[in-house]
N, C-alpha and C. Protein backbone atom coordinates (compact mmCIF):
# COMPACT_ATOMS: atom_id res chain seq x y z
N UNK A 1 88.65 -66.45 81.14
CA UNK A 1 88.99 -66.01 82.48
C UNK A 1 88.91 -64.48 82.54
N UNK A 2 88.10 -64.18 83.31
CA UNK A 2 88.17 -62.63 83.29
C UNK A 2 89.33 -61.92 83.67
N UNK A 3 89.67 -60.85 83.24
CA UNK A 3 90.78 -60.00 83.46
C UNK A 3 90.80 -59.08 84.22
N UNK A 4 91.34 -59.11 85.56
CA UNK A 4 90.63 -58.25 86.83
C UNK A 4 92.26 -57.84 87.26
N UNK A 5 92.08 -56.34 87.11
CA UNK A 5 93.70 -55.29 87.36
C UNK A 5 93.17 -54.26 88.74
N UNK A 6 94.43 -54.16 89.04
CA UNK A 6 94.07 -52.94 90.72
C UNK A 6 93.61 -51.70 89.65
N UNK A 7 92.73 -51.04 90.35
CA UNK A 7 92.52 -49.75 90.08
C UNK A 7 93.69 -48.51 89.56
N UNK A 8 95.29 -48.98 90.70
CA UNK A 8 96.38 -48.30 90.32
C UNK A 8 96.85 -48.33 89.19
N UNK A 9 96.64 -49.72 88.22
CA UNK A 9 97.09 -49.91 86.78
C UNK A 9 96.76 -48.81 86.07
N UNK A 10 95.69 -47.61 85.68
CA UNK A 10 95.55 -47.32 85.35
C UNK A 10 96.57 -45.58 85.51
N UNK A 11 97.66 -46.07 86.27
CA UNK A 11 98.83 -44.82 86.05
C UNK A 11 99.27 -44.98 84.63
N UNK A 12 99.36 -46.34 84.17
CA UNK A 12 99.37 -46.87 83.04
C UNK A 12 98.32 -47.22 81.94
N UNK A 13 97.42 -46.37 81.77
CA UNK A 13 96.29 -46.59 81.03
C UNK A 13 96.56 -47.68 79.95
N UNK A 14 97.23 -47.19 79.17
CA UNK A 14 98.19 -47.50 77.83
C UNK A 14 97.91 -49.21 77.79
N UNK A 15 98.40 -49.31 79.02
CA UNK A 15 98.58 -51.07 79.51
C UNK A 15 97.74 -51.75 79.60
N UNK A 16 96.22 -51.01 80.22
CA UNK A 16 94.67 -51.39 80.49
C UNK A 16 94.26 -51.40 79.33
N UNK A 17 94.40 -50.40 78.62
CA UNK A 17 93.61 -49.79 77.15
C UNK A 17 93.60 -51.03 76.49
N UNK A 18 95.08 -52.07 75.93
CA UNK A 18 94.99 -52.64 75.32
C UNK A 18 94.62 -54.11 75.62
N UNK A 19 94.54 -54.59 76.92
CA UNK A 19 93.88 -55.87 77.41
C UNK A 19 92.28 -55.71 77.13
N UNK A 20 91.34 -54.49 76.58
CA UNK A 20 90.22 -54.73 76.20
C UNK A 20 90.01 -54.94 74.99
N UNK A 21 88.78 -55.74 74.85
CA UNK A 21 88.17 -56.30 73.59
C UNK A 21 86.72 -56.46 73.57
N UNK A 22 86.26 -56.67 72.56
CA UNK A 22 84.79 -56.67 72.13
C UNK A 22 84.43 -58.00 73.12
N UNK A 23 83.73 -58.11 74.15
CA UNK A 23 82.71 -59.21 74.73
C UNK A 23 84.22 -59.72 76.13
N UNK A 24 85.61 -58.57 76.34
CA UNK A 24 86.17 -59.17 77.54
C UNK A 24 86.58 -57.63 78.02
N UNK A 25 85.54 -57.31 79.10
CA UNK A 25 85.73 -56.62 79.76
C UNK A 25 86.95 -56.21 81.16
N UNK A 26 87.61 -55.53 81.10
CA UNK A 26 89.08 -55.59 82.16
C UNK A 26 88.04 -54.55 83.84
N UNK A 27 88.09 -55.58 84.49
CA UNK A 27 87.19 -55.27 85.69
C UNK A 27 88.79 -54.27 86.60
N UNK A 28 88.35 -53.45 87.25
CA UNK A 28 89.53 -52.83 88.16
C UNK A 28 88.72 -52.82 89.48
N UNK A 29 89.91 -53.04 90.15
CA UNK A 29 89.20 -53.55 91.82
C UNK A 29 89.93 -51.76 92.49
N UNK A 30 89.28 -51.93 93.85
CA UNK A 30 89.79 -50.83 94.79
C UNK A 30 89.85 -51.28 96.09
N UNK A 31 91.01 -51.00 96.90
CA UNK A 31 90.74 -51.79 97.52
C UNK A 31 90.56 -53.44 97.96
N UNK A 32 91.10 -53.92 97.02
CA UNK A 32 90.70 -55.57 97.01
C UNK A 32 89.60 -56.22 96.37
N UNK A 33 88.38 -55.15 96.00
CA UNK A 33 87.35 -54.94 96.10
C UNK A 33 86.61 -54.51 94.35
N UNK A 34 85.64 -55.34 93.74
CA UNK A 34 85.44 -55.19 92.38
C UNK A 34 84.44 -53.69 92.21
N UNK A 35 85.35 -52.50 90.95
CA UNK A 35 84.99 -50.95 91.64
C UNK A 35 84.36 -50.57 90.27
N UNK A 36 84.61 -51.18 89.01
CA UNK A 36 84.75 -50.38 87.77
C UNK A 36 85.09 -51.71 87.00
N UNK A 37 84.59 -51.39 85.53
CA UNK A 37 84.06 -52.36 84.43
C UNK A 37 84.32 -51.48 83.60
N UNK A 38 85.75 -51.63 82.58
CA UNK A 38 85.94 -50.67 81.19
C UNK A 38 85.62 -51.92 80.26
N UNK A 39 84.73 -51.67 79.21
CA UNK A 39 84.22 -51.97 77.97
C UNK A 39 84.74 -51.45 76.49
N UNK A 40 84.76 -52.20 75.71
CA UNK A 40 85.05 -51.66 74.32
C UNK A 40 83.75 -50.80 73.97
N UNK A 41 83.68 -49.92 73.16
CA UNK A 41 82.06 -48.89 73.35
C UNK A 41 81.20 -49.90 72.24
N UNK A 42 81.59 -50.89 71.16
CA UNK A 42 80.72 -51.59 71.02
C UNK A 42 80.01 -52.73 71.95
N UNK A 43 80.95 -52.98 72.93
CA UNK A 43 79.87 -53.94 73.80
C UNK A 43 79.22 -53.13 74.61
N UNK A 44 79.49 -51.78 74.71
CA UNK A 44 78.74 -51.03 76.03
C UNK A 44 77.60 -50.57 75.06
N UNK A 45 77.60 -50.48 73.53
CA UNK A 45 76.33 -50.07 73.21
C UNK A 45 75.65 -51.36 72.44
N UNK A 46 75.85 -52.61 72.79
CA UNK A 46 75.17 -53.37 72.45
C UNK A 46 74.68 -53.44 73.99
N UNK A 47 75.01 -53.70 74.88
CA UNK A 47 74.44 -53.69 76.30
C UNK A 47 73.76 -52.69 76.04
N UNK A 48 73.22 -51.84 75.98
CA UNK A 48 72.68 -50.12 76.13
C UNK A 48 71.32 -50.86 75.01
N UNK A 49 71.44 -51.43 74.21
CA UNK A 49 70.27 -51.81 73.18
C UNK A 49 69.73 -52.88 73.74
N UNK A 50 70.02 -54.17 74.18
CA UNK A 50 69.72 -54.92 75.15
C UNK A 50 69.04 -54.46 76.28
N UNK A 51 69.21 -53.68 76.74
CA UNK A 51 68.84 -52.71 77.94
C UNK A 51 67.43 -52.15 77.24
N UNK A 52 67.43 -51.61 76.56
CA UNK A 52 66.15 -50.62 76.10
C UNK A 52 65.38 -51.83 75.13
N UNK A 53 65.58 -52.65 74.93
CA UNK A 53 65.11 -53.75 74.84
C UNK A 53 64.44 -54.45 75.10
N UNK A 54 64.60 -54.50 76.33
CA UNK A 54 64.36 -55.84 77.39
C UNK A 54 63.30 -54.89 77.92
N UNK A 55 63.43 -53.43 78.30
CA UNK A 55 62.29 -52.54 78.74
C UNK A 55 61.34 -52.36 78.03
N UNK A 56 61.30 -52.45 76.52
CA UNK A 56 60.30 -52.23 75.68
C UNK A 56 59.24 -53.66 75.60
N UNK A 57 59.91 -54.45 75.88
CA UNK A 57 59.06 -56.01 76.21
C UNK A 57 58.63 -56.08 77.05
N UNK A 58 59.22 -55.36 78.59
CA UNK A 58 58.66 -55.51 79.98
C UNK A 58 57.44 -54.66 79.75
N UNK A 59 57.50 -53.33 78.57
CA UNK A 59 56.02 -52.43 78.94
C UNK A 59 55.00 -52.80 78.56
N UNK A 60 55.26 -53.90 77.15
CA UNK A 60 54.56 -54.62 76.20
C UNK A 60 54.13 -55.60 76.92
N UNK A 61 54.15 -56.34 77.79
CA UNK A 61 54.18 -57.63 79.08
C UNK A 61 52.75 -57.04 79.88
N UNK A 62 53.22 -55.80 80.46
CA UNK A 62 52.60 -55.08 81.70
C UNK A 62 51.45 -53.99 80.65
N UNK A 63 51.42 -53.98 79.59
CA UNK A 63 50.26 -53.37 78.92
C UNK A 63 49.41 -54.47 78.69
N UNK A 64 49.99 -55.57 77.83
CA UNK A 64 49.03 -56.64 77.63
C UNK A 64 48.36 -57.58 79.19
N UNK A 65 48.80 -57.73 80.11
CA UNK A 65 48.49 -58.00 81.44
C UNK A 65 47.50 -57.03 81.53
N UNK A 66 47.61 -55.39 81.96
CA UNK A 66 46.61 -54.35 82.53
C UNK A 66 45.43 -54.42 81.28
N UNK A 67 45.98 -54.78 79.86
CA UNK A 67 44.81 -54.42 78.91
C UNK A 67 44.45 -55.18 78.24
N UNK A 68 44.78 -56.74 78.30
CA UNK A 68 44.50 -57.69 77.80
C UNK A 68 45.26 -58.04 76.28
N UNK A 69 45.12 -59.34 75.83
CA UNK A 69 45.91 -59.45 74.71
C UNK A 69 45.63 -59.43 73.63
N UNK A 70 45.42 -59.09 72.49
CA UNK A 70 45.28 -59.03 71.38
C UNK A 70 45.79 -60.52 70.34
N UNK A 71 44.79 -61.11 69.47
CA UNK A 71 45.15 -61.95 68.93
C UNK A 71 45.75 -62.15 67.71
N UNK A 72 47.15 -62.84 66.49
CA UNK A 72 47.04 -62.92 65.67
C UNK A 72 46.59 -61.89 64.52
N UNK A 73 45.50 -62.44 64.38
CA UNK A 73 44.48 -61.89 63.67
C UNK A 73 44.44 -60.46 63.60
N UNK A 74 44.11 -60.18 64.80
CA UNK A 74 44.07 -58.48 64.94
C UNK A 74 45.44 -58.18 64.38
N UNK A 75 46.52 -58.51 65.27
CA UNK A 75 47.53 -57.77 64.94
C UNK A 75 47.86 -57.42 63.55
N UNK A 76 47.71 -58.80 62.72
CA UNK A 76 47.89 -58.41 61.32
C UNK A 76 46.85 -57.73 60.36
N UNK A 77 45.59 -57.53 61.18
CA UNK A 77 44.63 -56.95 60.28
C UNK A 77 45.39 -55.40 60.61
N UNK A 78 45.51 -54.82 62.22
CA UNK A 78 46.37 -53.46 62.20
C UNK A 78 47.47 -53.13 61.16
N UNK A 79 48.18 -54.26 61.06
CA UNK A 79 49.19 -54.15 60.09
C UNK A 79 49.47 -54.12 58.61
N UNK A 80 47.96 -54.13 58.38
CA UNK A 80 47.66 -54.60 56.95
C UNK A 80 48.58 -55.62 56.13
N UNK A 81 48.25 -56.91 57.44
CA UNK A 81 49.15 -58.09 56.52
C UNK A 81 48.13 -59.11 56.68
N UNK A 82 48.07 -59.68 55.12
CA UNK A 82 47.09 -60.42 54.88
C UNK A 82 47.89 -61.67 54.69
N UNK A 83 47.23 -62.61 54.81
CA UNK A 83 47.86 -63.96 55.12
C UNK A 83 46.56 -65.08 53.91
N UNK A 84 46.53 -63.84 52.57
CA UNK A 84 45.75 -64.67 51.56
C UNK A 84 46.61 -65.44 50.57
């Protein structure tokens, strides 16, 4: 169940600080309203690698589309991996 506190909780940081954990993010609303997402900094930098990730596949996607694909073969002859 996600853990969703008013924005004001945080007169009490102390109190917020410790309801976070690795993979349960404490959402703070404003307003009634969902405003802010505090993270433990290992899930914010596994998100952050995921992220640059997922972009390095999208360029790899949209290069092989504009420039065609390369087979197997090639790749491992570039790589000097022989498959004798």
């Amino acid at each position: 169940m996600p853990n969703i506190k008013p924005v004001s909780d945080l007169r009490n940081y102390n109190e917020v600080l410790k309801d976070i954990s690795v993979g349960e993010p404490v959402f703070l609303t404003k307003n009634g309203r969902g405003r802010y997402a505090i993270v433990d900094i290992a899930e914010y930098e596994k998100t952050r690698a995921v992220i640059k990730l997922m972009s390095e596949l999208a360029k790899g996607e949209r290069s092989g589309s504009e420039n065609g694909w390369i087979g197997i073969e090639d790749v491992e002859k570039e790589l000097g991996i022989s498959n004798d």
